[in-house]
Protein backbone atom coordinates (compact mmCIF):
# COMPACT_ATOMS: atom_id res chain seq x y z
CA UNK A 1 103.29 274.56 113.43
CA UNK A 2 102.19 275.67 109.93
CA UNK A 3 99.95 278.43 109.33
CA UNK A 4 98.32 279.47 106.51
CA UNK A 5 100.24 282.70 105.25
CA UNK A 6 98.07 285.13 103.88
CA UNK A 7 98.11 289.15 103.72
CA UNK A 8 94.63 290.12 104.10
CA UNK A 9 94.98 293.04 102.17
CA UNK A 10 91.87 294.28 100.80
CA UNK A 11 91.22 296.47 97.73
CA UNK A 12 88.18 299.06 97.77
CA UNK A 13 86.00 298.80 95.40
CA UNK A 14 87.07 295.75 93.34
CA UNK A 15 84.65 293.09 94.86
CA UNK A 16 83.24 291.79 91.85
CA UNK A 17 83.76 293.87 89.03
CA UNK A 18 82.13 293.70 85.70
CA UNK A 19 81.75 294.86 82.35
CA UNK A 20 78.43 296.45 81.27
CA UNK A 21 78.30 298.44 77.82
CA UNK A 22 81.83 299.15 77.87
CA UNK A 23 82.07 300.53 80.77
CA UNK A 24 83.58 299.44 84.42
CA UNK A 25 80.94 298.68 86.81
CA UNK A 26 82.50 298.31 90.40
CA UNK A 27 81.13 296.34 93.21
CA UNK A 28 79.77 298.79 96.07
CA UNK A 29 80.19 296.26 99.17
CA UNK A 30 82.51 297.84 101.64
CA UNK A 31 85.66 295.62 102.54
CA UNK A 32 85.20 294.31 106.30
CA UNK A 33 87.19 295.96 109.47
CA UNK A 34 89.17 294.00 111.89
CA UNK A 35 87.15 294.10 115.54
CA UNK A 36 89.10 296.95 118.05
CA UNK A 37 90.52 294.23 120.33
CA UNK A 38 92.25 292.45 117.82
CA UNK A 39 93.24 295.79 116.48
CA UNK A 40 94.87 296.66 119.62
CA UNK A 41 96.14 293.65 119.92
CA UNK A 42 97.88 293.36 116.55
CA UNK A 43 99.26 297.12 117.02
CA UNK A 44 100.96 295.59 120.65
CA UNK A 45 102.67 292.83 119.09
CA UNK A 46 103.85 294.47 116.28
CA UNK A 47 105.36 297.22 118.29
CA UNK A 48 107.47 295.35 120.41
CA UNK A 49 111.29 295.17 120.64
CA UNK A 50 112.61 292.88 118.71
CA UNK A 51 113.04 289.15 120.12
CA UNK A 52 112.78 285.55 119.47
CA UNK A 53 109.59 285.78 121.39
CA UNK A 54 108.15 288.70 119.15
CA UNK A 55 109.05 286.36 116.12
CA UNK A 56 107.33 283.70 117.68
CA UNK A 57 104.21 285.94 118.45
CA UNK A 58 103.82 287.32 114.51
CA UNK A 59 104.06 283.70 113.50
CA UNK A 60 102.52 281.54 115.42
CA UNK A 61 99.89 284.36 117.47
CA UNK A 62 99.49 287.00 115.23
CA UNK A 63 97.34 284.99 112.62
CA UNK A 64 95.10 283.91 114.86
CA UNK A 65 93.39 287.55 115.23
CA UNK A 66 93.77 288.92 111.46
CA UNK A 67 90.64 289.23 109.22
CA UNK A 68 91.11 286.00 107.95
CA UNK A 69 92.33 283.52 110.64
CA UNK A 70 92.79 279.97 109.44
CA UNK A 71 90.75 277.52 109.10
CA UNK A 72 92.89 274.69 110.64
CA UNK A 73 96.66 275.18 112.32
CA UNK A 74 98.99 271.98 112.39
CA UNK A 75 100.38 270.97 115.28
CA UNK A 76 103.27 268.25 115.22
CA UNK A 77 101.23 266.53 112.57
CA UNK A 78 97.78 266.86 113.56
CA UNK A 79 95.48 269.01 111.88
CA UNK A 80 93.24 270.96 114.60
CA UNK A 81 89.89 272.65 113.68
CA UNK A 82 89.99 277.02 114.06
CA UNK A 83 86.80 278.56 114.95
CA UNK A 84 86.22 282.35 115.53
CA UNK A 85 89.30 283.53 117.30
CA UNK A 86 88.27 286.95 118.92
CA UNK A 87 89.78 289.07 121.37
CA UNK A 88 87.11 291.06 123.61
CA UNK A 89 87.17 294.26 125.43
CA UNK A 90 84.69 294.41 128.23
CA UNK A 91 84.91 298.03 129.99
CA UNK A 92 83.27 298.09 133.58
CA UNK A 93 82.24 300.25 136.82
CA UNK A 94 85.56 298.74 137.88
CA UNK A 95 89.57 300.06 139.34
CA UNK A 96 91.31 297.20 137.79
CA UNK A 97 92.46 295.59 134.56
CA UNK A 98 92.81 291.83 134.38
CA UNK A 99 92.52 289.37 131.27
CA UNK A 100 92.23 285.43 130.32
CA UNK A 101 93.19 283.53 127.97
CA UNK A 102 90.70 280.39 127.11
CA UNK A 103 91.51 277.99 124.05
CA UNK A 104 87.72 276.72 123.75
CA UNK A 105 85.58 279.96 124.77
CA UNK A 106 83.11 277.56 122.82
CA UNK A 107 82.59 274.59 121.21
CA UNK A 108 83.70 274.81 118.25
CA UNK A 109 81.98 272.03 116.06
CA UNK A 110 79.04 269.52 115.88
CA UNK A 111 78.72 266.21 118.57
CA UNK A 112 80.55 263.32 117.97
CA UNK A 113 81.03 259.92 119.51
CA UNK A 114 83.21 257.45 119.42
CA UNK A 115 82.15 254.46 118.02
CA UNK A 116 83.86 252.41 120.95
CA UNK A 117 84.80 253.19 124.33
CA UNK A 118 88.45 254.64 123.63
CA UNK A 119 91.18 255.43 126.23
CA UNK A 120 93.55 258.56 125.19
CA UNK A 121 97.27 258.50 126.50
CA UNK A 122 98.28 262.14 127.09
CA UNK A 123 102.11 262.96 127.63
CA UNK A 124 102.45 265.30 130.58
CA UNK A 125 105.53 266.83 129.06
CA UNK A 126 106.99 269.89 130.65
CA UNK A 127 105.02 270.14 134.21
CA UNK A 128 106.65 267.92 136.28
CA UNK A 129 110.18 268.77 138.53
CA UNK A 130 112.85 265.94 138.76
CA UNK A 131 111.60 265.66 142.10
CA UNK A 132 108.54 264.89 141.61
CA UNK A 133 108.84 262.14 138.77
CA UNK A 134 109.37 259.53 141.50
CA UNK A 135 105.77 259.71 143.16
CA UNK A 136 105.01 258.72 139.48
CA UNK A 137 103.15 255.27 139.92
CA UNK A 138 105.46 253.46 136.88
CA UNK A 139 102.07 252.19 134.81
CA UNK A 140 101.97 256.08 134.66
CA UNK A 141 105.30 256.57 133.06
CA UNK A 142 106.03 256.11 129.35
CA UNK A 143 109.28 253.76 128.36
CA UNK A 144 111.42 256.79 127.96
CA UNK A 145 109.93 258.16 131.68
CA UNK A 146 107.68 260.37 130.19
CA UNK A 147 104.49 260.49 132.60
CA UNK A 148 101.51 259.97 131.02
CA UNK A 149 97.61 260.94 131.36
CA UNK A 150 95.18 258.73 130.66
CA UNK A 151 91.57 259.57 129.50
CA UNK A 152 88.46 257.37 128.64
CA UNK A 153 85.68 258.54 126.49
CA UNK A 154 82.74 256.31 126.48
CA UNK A 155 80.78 255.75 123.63
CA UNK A 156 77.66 257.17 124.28
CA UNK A 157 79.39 260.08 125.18
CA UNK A 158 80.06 263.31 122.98
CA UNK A 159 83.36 265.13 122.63
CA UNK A 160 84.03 268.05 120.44
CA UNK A 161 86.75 269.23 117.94
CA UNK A 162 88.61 271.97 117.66
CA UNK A 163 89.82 275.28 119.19
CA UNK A 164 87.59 278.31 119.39
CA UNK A 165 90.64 281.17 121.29
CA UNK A 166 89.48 283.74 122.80
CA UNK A 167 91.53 286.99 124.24
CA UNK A 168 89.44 288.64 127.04
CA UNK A 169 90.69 291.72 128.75
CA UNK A 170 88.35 293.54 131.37
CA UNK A 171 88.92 297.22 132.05
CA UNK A 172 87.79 300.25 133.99
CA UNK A 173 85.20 302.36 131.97
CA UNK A 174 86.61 305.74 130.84
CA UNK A 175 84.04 307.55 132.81
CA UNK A 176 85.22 306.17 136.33
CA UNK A 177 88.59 306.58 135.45
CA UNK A 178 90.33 309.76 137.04
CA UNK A 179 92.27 311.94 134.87
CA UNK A 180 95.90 311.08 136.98
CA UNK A 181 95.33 307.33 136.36
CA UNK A 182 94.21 307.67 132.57
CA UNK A 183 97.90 306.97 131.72
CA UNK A 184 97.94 303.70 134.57
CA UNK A 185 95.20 302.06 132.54
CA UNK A 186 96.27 302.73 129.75
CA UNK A 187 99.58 300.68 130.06
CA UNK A 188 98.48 298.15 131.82
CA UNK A 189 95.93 297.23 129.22
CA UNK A 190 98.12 296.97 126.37
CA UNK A 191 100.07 294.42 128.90
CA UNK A 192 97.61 292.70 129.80
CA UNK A 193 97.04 292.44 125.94
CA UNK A 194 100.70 290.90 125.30
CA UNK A 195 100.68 288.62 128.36
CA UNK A 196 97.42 286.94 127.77
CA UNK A 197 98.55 286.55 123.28
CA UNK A 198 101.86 285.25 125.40
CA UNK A 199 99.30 282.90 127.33
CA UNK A 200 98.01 281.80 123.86
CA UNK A 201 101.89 281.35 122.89
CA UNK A 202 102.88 279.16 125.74
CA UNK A 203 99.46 277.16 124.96
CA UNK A 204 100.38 276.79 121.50
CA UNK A 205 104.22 275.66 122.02
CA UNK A 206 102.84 273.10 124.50
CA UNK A 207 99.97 271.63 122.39
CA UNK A 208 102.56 271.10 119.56
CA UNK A 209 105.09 269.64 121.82
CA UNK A 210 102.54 267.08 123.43
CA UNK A 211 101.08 265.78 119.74
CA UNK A 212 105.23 265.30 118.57
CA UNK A 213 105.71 263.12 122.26
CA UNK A 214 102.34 261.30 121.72
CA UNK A 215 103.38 260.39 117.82
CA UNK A 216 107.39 259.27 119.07
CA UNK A 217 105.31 257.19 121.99
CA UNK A 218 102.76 255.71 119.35
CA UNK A 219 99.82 257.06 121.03
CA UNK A 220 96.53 257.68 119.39
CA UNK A 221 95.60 261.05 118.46
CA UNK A 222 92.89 260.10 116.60
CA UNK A 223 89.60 258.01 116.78
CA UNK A 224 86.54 256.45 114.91
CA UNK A 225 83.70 258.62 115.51
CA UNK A 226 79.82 258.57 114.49
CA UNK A 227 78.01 261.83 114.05
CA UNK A 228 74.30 262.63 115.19
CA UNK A 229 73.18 261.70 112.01
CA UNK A 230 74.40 257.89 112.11
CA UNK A 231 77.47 258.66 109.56
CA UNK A 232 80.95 258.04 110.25
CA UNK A 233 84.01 260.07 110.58
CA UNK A 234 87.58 259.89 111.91
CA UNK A 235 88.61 263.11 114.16
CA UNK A 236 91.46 264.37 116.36
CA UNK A 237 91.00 263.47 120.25
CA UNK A 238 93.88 265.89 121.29
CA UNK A 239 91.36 269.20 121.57
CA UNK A 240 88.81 267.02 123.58
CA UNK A 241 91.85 265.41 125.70
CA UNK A 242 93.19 268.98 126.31
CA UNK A 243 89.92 270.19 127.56
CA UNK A 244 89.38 267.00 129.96
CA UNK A 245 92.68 268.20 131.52
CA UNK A 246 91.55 272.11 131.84
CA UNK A 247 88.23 271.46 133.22
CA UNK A 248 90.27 270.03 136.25
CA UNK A 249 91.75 273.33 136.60
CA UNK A 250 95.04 272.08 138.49
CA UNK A 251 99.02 272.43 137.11
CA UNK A 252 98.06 272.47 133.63
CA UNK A 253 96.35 275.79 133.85
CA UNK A 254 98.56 277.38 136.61
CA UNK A 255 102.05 276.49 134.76
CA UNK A 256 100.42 277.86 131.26
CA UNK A 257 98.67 281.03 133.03
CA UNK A 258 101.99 281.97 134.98
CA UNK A 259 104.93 281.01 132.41
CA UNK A 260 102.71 283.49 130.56
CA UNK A 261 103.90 286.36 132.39
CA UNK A 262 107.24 285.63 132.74
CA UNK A 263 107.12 285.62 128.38
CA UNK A 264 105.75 288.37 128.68
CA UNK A 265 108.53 290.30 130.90
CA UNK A 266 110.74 288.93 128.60
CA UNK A 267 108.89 290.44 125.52
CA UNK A 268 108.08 293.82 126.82
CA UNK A 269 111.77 294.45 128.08
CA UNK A 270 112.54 297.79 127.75
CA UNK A 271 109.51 299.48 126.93
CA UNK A 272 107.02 301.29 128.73
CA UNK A 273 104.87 298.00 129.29
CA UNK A 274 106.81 297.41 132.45
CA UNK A 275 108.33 300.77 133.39
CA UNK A 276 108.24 300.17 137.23
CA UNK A 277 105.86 303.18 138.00
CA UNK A 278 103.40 301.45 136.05
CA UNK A 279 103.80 297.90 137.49
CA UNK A 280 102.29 297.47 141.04
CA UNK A 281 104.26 295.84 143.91
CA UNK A 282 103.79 292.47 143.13
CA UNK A 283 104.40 292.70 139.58
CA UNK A 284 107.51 295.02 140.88
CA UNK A 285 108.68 292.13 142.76
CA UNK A 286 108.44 289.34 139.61
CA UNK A 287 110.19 291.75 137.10
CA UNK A 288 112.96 292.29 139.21
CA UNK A 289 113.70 288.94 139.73
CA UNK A 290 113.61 287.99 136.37
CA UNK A 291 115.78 290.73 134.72
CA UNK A 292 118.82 288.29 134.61
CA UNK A 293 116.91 285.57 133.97
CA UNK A 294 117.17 284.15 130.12
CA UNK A 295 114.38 281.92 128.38
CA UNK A 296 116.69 281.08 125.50
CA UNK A 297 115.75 281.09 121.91
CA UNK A 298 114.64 278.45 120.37
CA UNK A 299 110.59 277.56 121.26
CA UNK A 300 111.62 274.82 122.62
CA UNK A 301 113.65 276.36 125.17
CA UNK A 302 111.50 279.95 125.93
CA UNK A 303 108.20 277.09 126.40
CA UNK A 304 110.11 274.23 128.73
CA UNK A 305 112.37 277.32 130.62
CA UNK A 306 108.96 279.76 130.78
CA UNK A 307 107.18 276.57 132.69
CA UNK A 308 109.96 275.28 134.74
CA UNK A 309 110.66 279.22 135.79
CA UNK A 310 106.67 278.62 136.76
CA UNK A 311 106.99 275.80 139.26
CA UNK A 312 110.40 277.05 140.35
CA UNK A 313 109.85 280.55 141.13
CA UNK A 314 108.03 281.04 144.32
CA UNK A 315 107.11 285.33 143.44
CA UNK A 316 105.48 283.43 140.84
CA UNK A 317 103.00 282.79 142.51
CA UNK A 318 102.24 286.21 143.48
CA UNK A 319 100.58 287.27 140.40
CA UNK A 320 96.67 286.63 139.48
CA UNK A 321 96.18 283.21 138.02
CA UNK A 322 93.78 280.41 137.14
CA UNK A 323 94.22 277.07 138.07
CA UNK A 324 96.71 275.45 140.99
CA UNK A 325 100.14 274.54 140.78
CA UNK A 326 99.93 271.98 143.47
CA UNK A 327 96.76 270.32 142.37
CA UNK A 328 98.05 267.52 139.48
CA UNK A 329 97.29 267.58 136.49
């Protein structure tokens, strides 16, 4: 995936500068401040051990949340639309921390519809077990056994482009928080921090991996389109396609949400992120089981072992998560 690389490095006071009678006049406006969530969250990544999953989170996660996100990211060859990235803090009359990870908290551009009735073939690629391949009806199943997901959009219908992340992490508010837990809370948000960017990594790897299978296959990833206003245009269908899949909330968004945490584990080895007095039981009961466990190196590898440790793994299903594992796709 290629990002645009850019230091957002910003120099007081020389916003416009001019010349007037000889002298220096400099611009007064103030340079802009990155939000508190995706200071916190920049601070977490950047202070983790060193790993081909911290690598992997500064390139690929990292410039998502900066001052100056990009406008576009490219994944496998398809150039996808980047709207407002944010990462939000919401403190409540609650005792708990929990977080979510959404790649479309909104939509992120203007209607458009297809100027014909178009079926989108979707690889399934990395959510299905050996086992299960065979209840795969074979009209289902690309040439090299791939199975595949098939989605109509009508032509009267709109669809939208584009990703619009968001990074949402609920916490207690400081006032109901008790002095002996301060410390709890504290931890457990900056995890909840690195396993939802992790939920954004595991997103990422998979969208990329999905556009390369749908290009080997042939498939369409993009379509004739008509805006509101009568003119055409020709846009990406793999945002839209993703979203069809989401809204069905099944194996798509369990696998993602849960081979989130085990990245995660992996990421935050060693530091006080999961020091067992600050993990509770269930969390306990994951780690431990995952201590000898290795996701590899390449992304390949840490995205197709995180999932497959997902399905796999029944303490996975333990931990707090959206979707369901047995509901397909």
């Amino acid at each position: 995936m290629k990002v645009e690389r850019r230091e957002f490095l910003r120099l007081l006071g020389f916003f416009g500068a001019a010349a007037v009678s000889g002298q220096l006049v400099i611009g007064s406006e103030k340079p802009q401040e990155v939000p508190l969530g995706k200071r916190k969250l920049i601070r977490e990544i950047d202070g983790l051990p060193e790993s081909p999953i911290k690598v992997l989170l500064l390139q690929r996660i990292k410039p998502y949340y900066r001052l100056d996100p990009p406008k576009t990211v490219d994944f496998g060859g398809i150039e996808i639309q980047i709207q407002h990235p944010e990462v939000r803090l919401k403190p409540e009359n609650i005792n708990q921390v929990s977080g979510r990870f959404t790649f479309r908290e909104s939509r992120p551009s203007e209607p458009l519809y297809p100027t014909q009735t178009t079926v989108v073939k979707i690889p399934y690629v990395g959510l299905l077990l050996d086992s299960e391949r065979a209840e795969i009806p074979p009209q289902n199943l690309a040439l090299d056994g791939t199975p595949l997901l098939e989605i109509t959009f009508p032509y009267n219908r709109p669809f939208y482009t584009g990703f619009s992340p968001l990074i949402e992490v609920t916490t207690p508010d400081s006032s109901v928080i008790k002095p002996e837990y301060k410390k709890l809370y504290e931890v457990f948000e900056r995890f909840v921090l690195i396993k939802e960017a992790c939920s954004h990594l595991v997103f990422d790897l998979w969208v990329e991996e999905m556009v390369k299978k749908m290009h080997h296959l042939g498939f369409r990833s993009k379509v004739e389109a008509r805006k509101a206003d009568g003119s055409k245009a020709t846009a990406e269908i793999v945002s839209q396609s993703i979203n069809e899949i989401h809204n069905f909330s099944g194996r798509i968004v369990a696998a993602i949400d849960l081979a989130a945490y085990a990245v995660a584990f992996k990421a935050a080895e060693g530091t006080e992120l999961v020091d067992l007095r600050y993990l509770d039981e269930n969390y306990k009961k994951v780690y431990a089981g995952m201590r000898d466990i290795s996701l590899g190196e390449t992304p390949e590898d840490i995205l197709y072992n995180s999932l497959r440790w997902a399905l796999t793994t029944p303490e996975a299903r333990l931990l707090h998560h959206a979707g369901s594992l047995d509901r397909i796709p």
